[in-house]
PDB file of N, CA and C in Angstrom:
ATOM      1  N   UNK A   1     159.128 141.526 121.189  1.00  0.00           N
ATOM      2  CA  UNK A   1     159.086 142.341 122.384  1.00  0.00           C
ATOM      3  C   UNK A   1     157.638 142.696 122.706  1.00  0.00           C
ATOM      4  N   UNK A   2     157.190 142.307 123.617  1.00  0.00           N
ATOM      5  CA  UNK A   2     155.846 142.506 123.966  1.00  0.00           C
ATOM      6  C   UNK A   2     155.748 144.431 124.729  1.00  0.00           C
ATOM      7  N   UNK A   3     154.428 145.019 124.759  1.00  0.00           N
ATOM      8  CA  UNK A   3     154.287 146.259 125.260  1.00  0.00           C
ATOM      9  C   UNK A   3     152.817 146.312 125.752  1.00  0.00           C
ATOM     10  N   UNK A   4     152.795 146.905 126.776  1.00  0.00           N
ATOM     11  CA  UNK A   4     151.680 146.734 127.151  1.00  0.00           C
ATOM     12  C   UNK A   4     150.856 148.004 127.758  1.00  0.00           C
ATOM     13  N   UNK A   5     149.628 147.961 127.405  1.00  0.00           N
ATOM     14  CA  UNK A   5     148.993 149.451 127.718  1.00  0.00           C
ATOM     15  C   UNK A   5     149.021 150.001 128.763  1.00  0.00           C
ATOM     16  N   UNK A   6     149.430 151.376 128.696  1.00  0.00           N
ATOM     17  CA  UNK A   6     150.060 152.267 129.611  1.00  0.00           C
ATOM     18  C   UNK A   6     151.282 152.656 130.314  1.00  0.00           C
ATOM     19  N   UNK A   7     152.241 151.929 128.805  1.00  0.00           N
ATOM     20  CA  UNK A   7     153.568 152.251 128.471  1.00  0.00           C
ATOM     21  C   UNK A   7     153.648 153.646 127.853  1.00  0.00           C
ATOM     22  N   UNK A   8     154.979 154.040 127.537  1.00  0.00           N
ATOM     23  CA  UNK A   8     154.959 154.758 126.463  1.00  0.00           C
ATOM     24  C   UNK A   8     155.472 154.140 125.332  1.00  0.00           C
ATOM     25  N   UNK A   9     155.204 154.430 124.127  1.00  0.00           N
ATOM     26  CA  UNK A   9     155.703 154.120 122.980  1.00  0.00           C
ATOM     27  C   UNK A   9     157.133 154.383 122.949  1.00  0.00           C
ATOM     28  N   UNK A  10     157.960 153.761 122.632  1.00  0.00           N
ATOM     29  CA  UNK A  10     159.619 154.327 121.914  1.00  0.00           C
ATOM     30  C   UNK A  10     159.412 154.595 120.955  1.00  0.00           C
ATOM     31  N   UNK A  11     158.563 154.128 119.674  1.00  0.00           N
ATOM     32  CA  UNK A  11     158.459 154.844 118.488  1.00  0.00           C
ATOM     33  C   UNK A  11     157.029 154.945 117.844  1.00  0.00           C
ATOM     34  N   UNK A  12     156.936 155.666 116.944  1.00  0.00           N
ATOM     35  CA  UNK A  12     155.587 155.597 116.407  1.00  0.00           C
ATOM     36  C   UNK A  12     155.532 154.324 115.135  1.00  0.00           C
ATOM     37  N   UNK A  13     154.133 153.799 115.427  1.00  0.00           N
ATOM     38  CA  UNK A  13     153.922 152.700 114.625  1.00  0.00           C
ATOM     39  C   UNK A  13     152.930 152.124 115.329  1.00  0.00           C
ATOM     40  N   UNK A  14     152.592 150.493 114.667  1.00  0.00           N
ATOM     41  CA  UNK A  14     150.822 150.162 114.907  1.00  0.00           C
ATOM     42  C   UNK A  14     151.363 148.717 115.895  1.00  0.00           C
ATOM     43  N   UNK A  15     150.625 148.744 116.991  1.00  0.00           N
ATOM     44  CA  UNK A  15     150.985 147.542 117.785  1.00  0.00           C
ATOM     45  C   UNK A  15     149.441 146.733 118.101  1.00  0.00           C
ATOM     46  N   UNK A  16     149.922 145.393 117.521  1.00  0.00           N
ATOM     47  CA  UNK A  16     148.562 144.439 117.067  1.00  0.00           C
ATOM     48  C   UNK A  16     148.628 143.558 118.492  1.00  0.00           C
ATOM     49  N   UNK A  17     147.215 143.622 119.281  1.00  0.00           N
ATOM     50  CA  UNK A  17     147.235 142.758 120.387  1.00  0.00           C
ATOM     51  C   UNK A  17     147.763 141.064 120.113  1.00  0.00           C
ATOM     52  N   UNK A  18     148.353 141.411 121.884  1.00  0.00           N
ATOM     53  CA  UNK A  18     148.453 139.686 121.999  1.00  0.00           C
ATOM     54  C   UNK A  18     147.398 138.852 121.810  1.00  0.00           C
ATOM     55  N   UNK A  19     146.083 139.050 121.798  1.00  0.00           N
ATOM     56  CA  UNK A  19     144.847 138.668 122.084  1.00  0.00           C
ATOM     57  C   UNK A  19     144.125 138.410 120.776  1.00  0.00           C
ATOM     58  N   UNK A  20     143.661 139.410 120.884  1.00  0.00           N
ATOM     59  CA  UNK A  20     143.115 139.161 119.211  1.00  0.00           C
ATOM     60  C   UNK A  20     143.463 140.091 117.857  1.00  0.00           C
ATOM     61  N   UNK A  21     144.409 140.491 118.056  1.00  0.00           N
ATOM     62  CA  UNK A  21     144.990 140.882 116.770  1.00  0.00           C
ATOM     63  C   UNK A  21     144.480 142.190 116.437  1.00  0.00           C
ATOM     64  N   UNK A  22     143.979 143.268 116.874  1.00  0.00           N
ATOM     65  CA  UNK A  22     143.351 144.027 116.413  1.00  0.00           C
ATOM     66  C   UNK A  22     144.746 145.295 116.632  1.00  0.00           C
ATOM     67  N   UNK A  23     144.604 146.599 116.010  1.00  0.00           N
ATOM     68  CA  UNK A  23     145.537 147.332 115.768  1.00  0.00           C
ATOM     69  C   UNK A  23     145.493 148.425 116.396  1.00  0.00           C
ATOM     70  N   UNK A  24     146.312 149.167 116.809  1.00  0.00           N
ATOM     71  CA  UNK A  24     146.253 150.052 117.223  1.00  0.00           C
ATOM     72  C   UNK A  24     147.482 151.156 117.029  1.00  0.00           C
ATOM     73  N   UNK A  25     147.364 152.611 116.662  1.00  0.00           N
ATOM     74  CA  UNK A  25     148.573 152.902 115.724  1.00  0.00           C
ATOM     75  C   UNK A  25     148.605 153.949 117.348  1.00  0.00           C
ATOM     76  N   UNK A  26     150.143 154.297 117.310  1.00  0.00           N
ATOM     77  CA  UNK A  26     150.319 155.097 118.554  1.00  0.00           C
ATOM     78  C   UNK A  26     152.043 156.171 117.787  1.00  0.00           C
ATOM     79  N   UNK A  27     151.903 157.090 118.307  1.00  0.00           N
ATOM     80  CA  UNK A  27     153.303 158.004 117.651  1.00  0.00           C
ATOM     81  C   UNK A  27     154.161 157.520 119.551  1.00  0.00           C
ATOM     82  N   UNK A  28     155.465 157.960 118.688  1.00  0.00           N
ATOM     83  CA  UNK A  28     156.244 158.241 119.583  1.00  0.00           C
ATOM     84  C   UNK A  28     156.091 158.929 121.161  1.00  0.00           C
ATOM     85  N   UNK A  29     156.137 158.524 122.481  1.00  0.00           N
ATOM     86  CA  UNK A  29     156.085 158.925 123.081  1.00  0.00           C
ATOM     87  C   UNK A  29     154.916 159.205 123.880  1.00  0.00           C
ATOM     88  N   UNK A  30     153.631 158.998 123.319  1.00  0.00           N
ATOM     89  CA  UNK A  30     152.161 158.899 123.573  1.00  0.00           C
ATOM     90  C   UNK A  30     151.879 157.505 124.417  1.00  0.00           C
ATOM     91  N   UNK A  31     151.222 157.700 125.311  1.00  0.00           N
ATOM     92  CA  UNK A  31     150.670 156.149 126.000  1.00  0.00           C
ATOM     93  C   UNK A  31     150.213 155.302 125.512  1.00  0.00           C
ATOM     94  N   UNK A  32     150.615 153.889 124.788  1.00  0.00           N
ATOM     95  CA  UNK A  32     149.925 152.543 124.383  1.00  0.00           C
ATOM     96  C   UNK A  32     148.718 152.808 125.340  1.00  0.00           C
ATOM     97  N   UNK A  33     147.097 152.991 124.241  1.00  0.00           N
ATOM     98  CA  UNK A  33     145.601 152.990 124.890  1.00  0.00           C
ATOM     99  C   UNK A  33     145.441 150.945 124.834  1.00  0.00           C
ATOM    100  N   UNK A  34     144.354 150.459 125.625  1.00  0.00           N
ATOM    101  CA  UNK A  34     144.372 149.102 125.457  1.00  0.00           C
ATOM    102  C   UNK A  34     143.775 149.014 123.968  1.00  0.00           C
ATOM    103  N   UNK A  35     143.338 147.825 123.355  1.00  0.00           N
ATOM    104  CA  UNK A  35     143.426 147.753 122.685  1.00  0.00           C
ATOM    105  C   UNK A  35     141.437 147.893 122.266  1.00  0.00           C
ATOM    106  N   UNK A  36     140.821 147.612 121.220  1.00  0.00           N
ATOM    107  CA  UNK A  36     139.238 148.343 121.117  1.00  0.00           C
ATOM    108  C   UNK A  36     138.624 147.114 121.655  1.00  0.00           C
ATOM    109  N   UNK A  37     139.492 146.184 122.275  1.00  0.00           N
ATOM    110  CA  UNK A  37     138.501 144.711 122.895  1.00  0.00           C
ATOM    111  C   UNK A  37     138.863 144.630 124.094  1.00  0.00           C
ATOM    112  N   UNK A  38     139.523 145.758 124.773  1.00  0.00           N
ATOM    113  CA  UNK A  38     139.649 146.182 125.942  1.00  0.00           C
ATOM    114  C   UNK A  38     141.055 145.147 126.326  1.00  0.00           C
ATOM    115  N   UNK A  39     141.936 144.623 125.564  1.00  0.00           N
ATOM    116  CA  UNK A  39     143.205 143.894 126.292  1.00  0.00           C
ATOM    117  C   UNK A  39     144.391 144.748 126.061  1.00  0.00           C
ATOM    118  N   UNK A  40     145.263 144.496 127.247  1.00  0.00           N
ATOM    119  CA  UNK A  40     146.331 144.874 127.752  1.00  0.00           C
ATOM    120  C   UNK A  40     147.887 144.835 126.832  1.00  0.00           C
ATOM    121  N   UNK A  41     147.869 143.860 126.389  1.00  0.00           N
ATOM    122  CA  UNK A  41     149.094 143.106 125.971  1.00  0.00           C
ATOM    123  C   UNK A  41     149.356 143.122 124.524  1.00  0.00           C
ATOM    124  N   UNK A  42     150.534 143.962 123.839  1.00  0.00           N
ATOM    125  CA  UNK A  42     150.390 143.724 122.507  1.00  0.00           C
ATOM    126  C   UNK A  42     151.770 142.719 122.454  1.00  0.00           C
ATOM    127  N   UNK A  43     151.198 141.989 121.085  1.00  0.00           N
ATOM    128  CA  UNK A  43     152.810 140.904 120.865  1.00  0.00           C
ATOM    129  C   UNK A  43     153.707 141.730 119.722  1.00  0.00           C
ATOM    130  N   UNK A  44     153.295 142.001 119.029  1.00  0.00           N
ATOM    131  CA  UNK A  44     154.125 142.807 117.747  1.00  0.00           C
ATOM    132  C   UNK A  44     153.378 144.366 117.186  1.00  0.00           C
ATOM    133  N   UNK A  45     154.671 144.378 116.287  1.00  0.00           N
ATOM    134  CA  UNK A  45     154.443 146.120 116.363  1.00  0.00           C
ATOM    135  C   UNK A  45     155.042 146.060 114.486  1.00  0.00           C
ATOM    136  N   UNK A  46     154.334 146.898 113.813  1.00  0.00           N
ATOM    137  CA  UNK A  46     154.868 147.274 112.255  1.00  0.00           C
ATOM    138  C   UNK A  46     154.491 148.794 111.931  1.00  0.00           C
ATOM    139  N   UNK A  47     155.241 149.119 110.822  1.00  0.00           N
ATOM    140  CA  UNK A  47     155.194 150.529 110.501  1.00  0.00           C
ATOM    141  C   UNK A  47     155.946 150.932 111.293  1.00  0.00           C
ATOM    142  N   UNK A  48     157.268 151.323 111.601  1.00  0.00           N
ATOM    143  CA  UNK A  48     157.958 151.379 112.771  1.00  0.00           C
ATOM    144  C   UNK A  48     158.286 152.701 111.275  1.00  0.00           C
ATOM    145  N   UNK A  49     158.720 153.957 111.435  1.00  0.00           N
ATOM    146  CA  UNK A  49     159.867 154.650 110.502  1.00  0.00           C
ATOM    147  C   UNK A  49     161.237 154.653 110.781  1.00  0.00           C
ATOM    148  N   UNK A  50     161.708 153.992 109.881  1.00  0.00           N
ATOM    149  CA  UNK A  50     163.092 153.519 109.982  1.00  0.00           C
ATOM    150  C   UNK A  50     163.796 151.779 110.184  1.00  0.00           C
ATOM    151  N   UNK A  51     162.395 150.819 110.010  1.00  0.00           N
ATOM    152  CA  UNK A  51     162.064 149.750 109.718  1.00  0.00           C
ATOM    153  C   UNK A  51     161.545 149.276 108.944  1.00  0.00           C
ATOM    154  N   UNK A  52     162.209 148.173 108.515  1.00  0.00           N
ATOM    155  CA  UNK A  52     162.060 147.259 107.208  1.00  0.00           C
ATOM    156  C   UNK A  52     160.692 146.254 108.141  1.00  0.00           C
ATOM    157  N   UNK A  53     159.312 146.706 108.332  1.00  0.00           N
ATOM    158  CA  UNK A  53     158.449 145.758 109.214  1.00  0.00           C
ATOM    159  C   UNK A  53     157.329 145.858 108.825  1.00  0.00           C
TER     160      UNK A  53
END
């Protein structure tokens, strides 16, 4: 499931760009910031609480 900055989060956990992979940890409910190489688009997400990820 892709998410992209200036969503809100559904949960708290770290969402690694589509782009270049870099991380970014966000809680529940807070706005996905872009990412520190300035892209939009994350592809995956881990550390989810309440996920095996």
């Amino acid at each position: 499931m892709a998410a992209h900055a200036g969503e809100k989060a559904q949960k708290t956990g770290d969402f690694y760009c589509a782009q270049c992979s870099e991380k970014v940890h966000v809680r529940q409910g807070d706005e996905i910031p872009r990412c520190p190489n300035g892209h939009t688009e994350f592809g995956a997400r881990r550390h989810e609480p309440g996920n095996k990820s």
